[in-house]
PDB file of N, CA and C in Angstrom:
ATOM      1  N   UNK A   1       0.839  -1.189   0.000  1.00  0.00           N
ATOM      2  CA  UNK A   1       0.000   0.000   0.000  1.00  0.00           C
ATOM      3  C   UNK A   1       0.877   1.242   0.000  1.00  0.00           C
ATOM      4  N   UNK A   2       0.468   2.282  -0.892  1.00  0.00           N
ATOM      5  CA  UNK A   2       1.251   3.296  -0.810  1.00  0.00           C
ATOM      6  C   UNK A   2       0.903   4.360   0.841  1.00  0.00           C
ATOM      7  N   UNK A   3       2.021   4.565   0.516  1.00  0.00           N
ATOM      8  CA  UNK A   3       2.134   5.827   1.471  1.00  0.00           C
ATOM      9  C   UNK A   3       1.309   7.212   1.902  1.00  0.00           C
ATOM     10  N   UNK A   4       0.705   7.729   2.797  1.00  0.00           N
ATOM     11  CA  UNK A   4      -0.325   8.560   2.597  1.00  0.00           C
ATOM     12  C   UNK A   4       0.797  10.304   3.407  1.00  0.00           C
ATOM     13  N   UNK A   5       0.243  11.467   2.521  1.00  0.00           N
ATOM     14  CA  UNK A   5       0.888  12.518   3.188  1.00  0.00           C
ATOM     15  C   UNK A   5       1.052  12.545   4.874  1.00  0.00           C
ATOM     16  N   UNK A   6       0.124  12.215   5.083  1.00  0.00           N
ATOM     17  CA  UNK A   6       0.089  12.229   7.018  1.00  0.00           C
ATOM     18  C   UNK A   6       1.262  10.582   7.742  1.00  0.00           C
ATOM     19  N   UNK A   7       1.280  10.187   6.877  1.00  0.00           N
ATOM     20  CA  UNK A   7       2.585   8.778   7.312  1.00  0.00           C
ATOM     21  C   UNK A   7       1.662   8.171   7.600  1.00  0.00           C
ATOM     22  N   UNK A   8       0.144   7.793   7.029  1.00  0.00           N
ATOM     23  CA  UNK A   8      -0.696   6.612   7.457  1.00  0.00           C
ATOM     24  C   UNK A   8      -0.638   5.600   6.393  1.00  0.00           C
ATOM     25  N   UNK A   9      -1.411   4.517   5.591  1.00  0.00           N
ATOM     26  CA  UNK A   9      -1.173   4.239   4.412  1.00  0.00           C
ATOM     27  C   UNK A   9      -2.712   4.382   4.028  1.00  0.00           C
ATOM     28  N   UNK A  10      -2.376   4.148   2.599  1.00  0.00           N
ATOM     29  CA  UNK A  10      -4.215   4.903   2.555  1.00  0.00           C
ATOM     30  C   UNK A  10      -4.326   3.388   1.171  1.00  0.00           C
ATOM     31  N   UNK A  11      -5.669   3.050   0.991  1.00  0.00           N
ATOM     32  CA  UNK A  11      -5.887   2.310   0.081  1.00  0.00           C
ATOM     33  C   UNK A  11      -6.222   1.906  -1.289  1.00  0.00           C
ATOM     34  N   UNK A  12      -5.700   1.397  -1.997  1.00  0.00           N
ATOM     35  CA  UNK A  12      -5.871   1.916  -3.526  1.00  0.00           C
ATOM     36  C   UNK A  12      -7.359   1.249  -3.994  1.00  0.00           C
ATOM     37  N   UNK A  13      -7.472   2.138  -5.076  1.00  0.00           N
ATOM     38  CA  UNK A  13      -8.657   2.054  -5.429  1.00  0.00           C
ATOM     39  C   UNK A  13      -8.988   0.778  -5.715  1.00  0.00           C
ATOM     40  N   UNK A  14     -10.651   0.165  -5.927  1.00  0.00           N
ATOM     41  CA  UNK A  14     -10.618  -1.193  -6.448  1.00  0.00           C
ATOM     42  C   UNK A  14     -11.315  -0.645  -8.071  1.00  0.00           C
ATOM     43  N   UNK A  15     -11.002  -1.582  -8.973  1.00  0.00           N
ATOM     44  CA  UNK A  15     -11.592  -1.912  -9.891  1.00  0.00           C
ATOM     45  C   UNK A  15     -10.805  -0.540 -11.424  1.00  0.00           C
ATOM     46  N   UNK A  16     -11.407  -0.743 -12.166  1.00  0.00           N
ATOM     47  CA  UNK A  16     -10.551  -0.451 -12.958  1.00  0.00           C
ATOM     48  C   UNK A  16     -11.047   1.953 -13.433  1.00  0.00           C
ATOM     49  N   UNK A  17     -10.039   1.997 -13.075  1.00  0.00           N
ATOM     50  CA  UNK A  17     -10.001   3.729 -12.820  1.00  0.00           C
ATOM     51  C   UNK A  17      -8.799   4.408 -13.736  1.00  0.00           C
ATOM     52  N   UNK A  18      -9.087   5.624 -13.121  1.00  0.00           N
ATOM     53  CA  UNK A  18      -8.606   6.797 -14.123  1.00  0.00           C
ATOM     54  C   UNK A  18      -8.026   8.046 -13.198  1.00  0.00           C
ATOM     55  N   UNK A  19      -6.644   8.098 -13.533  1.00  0.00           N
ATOM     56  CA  UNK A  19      -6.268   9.285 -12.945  1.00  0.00           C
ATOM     57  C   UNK A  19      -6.709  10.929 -13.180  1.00  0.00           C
ATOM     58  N   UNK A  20      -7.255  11.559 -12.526  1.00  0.00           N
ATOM     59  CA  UNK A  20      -7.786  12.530 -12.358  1.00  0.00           C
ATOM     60  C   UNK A  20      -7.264  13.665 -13.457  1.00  0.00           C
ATOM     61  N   UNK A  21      -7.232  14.043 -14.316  1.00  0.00           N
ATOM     62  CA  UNK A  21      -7.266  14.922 -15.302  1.00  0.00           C
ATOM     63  C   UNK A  21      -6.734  16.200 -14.978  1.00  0.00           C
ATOM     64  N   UNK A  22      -7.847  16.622 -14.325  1.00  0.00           N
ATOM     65  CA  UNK A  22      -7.589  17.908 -13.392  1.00  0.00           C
ATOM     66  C   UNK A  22      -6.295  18.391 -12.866  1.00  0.00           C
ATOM     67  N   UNK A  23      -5.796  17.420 -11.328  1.00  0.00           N
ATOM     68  CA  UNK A  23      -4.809  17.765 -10.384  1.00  0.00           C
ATOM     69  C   UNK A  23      -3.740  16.762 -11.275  1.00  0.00           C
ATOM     70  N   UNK A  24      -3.776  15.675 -11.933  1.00  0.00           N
ATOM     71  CA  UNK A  24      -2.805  14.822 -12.139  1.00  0.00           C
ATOM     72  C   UNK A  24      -2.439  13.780 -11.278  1.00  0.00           C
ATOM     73  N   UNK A  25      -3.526  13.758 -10.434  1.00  0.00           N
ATOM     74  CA  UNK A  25      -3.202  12.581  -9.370  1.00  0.00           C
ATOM     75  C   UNK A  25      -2.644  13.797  -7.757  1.00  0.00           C
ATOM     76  N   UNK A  26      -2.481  14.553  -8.285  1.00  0.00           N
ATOM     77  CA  UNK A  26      -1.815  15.393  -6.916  1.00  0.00           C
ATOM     78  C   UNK A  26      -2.854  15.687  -5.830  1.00  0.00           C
ATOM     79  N   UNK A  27      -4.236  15.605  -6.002  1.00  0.00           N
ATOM     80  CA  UNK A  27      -5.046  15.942  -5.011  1.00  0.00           C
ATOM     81  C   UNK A  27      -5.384  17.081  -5.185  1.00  0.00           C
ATOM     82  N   UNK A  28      -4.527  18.318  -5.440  1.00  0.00           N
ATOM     83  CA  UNK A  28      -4.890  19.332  -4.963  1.00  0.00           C
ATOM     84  C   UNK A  28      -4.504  20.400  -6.293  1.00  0.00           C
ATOM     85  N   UNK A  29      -4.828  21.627  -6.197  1.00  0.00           N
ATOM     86  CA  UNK A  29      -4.606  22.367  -7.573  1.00  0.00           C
ATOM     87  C   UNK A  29      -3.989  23.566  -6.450  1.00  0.00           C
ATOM     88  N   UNK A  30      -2.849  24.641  -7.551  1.00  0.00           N
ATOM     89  CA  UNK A  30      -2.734  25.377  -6.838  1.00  0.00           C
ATOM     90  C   UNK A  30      -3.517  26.820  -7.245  1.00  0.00           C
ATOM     91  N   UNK A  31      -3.713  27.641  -6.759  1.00  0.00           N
ATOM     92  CA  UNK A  31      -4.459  28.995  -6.830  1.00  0.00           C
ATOM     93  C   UNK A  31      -3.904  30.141  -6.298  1.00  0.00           C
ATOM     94  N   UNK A  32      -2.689  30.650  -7.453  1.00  0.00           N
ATOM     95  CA  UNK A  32      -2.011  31.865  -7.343  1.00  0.00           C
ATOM     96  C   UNK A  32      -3.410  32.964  -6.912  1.00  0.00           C
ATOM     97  N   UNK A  33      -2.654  33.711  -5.983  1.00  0.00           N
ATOM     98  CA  UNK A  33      -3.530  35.046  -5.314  1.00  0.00           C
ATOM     99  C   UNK A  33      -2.596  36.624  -5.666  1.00  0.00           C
ATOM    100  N   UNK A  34      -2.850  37.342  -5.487  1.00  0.00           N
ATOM    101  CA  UNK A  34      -2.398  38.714  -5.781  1.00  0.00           C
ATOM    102  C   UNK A  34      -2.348  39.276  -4.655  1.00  0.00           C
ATOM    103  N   UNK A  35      -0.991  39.680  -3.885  1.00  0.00           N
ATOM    104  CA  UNK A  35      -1.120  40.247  -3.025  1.00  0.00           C
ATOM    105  C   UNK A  35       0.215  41.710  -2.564  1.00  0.00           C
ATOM    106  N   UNK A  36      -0.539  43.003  -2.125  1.00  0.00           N
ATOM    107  CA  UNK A  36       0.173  43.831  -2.167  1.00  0.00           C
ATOM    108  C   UNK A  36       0.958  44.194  -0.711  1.00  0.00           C
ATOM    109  N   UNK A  37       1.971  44.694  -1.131  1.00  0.00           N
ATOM    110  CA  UNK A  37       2.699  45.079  -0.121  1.00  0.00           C
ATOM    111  C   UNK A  37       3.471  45.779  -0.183  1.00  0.00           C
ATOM    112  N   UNK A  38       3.717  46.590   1.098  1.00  0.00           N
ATOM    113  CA  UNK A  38       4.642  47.786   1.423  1.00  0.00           C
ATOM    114  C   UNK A  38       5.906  47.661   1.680  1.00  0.00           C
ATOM    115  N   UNK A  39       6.810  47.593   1.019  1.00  0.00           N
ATOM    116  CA  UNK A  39       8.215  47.695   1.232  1.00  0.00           C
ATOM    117  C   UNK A  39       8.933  48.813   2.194  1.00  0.00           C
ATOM    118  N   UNK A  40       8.846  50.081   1.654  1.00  0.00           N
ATOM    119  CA  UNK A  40       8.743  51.635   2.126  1.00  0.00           C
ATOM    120  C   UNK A  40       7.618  52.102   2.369  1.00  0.00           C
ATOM    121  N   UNK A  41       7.856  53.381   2.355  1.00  0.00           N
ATOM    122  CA  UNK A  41       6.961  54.407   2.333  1.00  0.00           C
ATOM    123  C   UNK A  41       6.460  54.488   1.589  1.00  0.00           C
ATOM    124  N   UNK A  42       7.465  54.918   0.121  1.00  0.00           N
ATOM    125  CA  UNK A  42       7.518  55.298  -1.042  1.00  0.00           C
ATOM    126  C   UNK A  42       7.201  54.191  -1.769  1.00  0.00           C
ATOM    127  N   UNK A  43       7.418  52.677  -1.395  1.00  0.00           N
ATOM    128  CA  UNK A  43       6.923  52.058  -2.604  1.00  0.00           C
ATOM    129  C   UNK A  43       6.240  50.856  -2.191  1.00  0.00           C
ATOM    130  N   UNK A  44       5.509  50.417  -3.396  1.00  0.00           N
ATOM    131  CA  UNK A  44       4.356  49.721  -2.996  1.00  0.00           C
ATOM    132  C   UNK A  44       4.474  48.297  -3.900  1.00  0.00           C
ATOM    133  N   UNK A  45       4.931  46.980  -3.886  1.00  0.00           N
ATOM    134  CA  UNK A  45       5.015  46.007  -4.859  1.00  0.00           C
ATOM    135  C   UNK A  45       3.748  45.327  -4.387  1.00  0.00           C
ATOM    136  N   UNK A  46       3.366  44.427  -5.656  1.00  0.00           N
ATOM    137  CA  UNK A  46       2.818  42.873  -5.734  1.00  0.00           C
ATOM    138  C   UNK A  46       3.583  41.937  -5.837  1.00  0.00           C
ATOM    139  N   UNK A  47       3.041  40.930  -5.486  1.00  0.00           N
ATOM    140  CA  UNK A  47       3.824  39.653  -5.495  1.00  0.00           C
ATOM    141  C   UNK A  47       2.583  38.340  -5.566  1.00  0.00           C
ATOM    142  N   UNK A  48       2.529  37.463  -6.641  1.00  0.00           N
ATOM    143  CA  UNK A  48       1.772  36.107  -6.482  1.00  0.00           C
ATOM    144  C   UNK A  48       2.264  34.881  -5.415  1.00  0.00           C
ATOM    145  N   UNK A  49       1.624  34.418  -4.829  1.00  0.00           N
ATOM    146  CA  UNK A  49       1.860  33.420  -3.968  1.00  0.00           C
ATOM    147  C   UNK A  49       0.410  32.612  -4.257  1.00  0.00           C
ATOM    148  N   UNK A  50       0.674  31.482  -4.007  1.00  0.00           N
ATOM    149  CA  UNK A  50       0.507  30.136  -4.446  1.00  0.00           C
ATOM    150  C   UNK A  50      -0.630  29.618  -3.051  1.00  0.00           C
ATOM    151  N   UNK A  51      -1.717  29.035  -3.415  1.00  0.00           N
ATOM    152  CA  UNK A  51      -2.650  28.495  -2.266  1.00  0.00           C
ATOM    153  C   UNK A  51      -2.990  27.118  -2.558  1.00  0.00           C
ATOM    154  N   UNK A  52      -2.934  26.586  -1.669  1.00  0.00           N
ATOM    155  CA  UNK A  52      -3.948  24.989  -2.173  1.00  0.00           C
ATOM    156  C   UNK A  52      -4.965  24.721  -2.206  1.00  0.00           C
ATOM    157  N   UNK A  53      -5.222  24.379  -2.450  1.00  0.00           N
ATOM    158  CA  UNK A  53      -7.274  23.676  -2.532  1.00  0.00           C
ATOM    159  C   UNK A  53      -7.084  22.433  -2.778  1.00  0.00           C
ATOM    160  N   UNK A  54      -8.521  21.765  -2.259  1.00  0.00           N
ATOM    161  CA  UNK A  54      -8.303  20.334  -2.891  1.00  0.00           C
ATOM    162  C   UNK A  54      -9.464  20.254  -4.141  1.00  0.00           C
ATOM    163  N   UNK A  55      -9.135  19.138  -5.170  1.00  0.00           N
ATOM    164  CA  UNK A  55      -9.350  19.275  -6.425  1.00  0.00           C
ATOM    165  C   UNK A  55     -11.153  19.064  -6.575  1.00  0.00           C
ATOM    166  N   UNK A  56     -11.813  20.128  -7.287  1.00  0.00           N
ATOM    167  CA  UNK A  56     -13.348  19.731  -7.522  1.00  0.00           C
ATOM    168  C   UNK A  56     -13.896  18.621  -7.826  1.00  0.00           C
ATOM    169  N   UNK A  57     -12.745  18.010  -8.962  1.00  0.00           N
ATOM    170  CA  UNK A  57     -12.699  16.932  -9.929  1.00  0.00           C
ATOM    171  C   UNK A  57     -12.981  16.108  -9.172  1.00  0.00           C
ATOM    172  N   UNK A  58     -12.047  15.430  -8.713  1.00  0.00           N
ATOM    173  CA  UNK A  58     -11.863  14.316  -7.931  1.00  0.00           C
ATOM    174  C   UNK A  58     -12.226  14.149  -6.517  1.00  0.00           C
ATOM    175  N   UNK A  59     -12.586  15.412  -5.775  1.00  0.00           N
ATOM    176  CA  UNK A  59     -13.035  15.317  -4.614  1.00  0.00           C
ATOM    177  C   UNK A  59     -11.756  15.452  -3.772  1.00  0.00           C
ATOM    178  N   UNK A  60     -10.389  15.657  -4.346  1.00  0.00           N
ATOM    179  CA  UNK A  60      -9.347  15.061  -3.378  1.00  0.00           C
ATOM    180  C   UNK A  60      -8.773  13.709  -3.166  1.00  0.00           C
ATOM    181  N   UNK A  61      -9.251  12.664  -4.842  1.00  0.00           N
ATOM    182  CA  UNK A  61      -8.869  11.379  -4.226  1.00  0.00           C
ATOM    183  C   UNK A  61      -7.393  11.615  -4.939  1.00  0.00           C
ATOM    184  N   UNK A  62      -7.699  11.720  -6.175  1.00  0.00           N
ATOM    185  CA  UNK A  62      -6.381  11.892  -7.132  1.00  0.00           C
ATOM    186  C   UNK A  62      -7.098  11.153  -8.224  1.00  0.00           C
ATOM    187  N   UNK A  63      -8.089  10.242  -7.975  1.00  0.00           N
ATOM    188  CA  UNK A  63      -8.611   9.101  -9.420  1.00  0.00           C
ATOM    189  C   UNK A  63      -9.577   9.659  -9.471  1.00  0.00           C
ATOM    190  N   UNK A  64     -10.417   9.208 -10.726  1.00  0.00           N
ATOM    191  CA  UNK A  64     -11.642   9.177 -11.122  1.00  0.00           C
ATOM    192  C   UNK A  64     -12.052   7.843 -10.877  1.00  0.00           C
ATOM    193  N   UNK A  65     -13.574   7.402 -10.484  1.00  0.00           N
ATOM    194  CA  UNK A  65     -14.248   6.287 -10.880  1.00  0.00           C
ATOM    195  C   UNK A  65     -14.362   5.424 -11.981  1.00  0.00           C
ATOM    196  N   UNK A  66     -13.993   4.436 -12.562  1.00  0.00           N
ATOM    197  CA  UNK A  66     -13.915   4.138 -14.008  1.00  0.00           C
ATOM    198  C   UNK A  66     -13.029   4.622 -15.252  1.00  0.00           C
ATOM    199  N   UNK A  67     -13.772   4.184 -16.139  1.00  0.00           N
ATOM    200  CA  UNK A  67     -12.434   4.604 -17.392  1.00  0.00           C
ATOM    201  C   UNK A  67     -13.089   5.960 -18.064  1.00  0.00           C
ATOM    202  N   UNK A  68     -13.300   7.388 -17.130  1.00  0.00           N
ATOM    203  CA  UNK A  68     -13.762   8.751 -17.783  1.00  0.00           C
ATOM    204  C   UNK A  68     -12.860   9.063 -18.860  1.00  0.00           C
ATOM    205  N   UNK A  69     -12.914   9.056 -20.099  1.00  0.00           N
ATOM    206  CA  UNK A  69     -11.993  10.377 -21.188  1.00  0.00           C
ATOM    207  C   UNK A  69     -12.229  11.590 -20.738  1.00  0.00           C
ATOM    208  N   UNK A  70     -11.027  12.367 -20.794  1.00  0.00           N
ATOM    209  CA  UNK A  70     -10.727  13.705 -20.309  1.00  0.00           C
ATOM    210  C   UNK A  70     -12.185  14.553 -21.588  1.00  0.00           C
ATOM    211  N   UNK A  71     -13.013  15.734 -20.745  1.00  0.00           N
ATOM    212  CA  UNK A  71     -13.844  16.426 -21.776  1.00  0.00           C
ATOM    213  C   UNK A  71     -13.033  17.661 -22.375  1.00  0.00           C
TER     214      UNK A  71
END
């Protein structure tokens, strides 16, 4: 059994499936945000940073149910 992020083992799917399209099997997608900030006084940058979510697609497993073709 593979390995699960938390060091538990988690169980693979039964029957015949499809890796998730979406995340790629990763679970999760990332979701750059826009965020500003003050350096100085005088100046003012943005910078993107990166958020996680877990994937709509898949619910968070990483598979799909069955043999789905990507739409």
């Amino acid at each position: 059994m593979p390995d699960d992020e938390d060091g538990g083992t988690r169980a693979l799917p039964a029957g015949p499936n499809a890796l998730c399209f979406t995340c790629g099997g990763l679970r999760k997608l990332s979701e750059p945000r826009l965020y500003a900030v003050q350096a100085t006084e005088d100046l003012q940058t943005g910078m993107t940073l990166s958020e996680w979510r877990s994937c709509p697609q898949c619910s968070g497993k990483g598979y799909l149910n069955g043999l789905n073709p990507p739409m």
